[in-house]
C-alpha atoms as a PDB file:
ATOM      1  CA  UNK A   1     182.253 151.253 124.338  1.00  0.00           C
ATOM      2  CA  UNK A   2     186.054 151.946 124.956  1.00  0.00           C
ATOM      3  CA  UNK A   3     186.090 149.725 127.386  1.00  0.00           C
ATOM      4  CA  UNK A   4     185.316 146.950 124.998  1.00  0.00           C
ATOM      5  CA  UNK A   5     187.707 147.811 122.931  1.00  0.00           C
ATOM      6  CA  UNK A   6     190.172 146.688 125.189  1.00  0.00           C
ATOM      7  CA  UNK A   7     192.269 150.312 125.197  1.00  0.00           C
ATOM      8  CA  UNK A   8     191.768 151.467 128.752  1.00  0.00           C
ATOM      9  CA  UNK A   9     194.139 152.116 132.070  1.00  0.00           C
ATOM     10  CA  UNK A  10     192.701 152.219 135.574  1.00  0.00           C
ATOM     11  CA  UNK A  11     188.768 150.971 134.807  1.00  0.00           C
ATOM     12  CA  UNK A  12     188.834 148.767 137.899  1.00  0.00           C
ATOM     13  CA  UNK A  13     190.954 151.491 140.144  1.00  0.00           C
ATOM     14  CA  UNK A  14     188.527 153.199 141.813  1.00  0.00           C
ATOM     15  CA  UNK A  15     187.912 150.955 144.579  1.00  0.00           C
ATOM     16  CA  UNK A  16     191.822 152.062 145.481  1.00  0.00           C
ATOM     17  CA  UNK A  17     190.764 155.584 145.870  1.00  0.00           C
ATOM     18  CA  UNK A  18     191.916 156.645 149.617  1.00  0.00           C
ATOM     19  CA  UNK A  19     194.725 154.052 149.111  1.00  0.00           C
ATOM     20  CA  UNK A  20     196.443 155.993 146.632  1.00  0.00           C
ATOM     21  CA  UNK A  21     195.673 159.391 145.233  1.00  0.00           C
ATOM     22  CA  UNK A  22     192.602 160.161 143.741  1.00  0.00           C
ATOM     23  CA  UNK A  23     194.278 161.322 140.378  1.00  0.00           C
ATOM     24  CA  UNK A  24     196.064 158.046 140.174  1.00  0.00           C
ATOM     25  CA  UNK A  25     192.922 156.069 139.900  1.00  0.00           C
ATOM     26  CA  UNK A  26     190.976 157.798 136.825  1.00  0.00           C
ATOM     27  CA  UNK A  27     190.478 155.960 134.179  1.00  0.00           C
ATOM     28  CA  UNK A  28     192.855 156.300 130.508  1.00  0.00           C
ATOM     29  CA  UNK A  29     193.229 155.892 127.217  1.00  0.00           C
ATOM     30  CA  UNK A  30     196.472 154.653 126.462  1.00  0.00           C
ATOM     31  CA  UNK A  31     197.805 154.518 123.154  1.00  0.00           C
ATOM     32  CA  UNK A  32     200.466 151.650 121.609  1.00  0.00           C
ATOM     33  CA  UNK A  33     200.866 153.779 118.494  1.00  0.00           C
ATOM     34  CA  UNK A  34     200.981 157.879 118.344  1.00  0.00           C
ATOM     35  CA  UNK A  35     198.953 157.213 114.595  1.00  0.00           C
ATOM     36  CA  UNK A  36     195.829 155.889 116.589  1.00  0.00           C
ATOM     37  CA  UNK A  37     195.220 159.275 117.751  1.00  0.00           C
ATOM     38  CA  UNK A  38     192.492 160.275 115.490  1.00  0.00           C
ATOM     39  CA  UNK A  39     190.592 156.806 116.241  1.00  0.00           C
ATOM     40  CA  UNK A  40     191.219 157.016 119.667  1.00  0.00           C
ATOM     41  CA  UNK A  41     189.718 160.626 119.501  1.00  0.00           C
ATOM     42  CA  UNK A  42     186.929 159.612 117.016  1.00  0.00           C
ATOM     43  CA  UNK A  43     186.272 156.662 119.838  1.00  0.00           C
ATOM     44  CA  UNK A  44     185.917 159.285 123.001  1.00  0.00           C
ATOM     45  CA  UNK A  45     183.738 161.580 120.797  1.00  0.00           C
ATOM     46  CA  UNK A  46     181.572 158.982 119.730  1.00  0.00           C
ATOM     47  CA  UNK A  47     181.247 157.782 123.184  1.00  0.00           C
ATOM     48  CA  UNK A  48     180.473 161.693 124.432  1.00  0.00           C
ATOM     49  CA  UNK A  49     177.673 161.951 121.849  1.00  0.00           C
ATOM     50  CA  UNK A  50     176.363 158.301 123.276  1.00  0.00           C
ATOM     51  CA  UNK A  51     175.916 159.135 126.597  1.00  0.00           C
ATOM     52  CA  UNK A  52     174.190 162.510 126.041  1.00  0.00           C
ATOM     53  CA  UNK A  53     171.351 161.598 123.987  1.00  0.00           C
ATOM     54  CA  UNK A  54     168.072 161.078 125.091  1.00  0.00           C
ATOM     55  CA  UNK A  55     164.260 160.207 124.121  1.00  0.00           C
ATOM     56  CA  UNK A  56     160.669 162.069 125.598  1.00  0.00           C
ATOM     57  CA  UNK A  57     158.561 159.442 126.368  1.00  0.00           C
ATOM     58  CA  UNK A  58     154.880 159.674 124.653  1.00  0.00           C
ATOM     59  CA  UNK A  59     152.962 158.960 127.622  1.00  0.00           C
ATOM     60  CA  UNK A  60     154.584 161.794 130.252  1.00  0.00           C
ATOM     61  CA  UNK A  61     156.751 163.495 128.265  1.00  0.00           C
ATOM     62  CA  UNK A  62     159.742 162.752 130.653  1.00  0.00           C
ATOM     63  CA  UNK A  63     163.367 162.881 129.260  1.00  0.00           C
ATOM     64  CA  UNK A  64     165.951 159.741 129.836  1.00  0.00           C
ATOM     65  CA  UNK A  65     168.489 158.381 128.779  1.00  0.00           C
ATOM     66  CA  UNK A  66     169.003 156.474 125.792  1.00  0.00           C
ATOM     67  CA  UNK A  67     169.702 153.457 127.144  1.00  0.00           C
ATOM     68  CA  UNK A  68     166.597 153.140 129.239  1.00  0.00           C
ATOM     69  CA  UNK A  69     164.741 151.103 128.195  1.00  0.00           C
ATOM     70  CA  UNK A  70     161.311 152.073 130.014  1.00  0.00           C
ATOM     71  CA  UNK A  71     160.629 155.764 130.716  1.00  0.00           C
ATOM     72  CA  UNK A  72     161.917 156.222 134.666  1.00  0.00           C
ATOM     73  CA  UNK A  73     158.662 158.408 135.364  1.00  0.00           C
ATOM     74  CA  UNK A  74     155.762 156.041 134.206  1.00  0.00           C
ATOM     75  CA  UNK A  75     157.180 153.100 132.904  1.00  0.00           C
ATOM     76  CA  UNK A  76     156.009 153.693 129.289  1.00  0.00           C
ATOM     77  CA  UNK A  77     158.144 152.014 126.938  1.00  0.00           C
ATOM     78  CA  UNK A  78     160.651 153.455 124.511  1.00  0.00           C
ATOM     79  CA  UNK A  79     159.170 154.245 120.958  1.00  0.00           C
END
């Protein structure tokens, strides 16, 4: 999601890691404007909450991640 926005620093730079230092290559949010702040902040929350959530499939009763689209245990789709 941030990355579509446009707003990041370093979201190709891993491939450099042993090239350069390791800290040097994690990704950022960079900001034009100190106002964006809250946004930017809103955006990274938003994108935390994304990433954690999860559905139980009917069928097993297996936990994955939202964005599957097929339970990863027994292929059940997602209700």
């Amino acid at each position: 999601m941030i990355i579509s926005l446009g707003i990041t620093k370093n979201e190709y730079a891993h491939g450099a890691i042993g090239e350069i230092a390791a800290f040097d290559t994690w990704p950022e949010l960079w900001l034009v404007n100190e106002s964006d702040l809250a946004a930017a902040n809103a955006i990274i929350e938003s994108s935390k909450q994304q990433s954690n959530s999860q559905w139980q499939c009917q069928n097993c009763q297996e936990f994955n991640a939202d964005s599957f689209e097929l339970c990863w245990q027994c292929q059940q789709e997602k209700p």
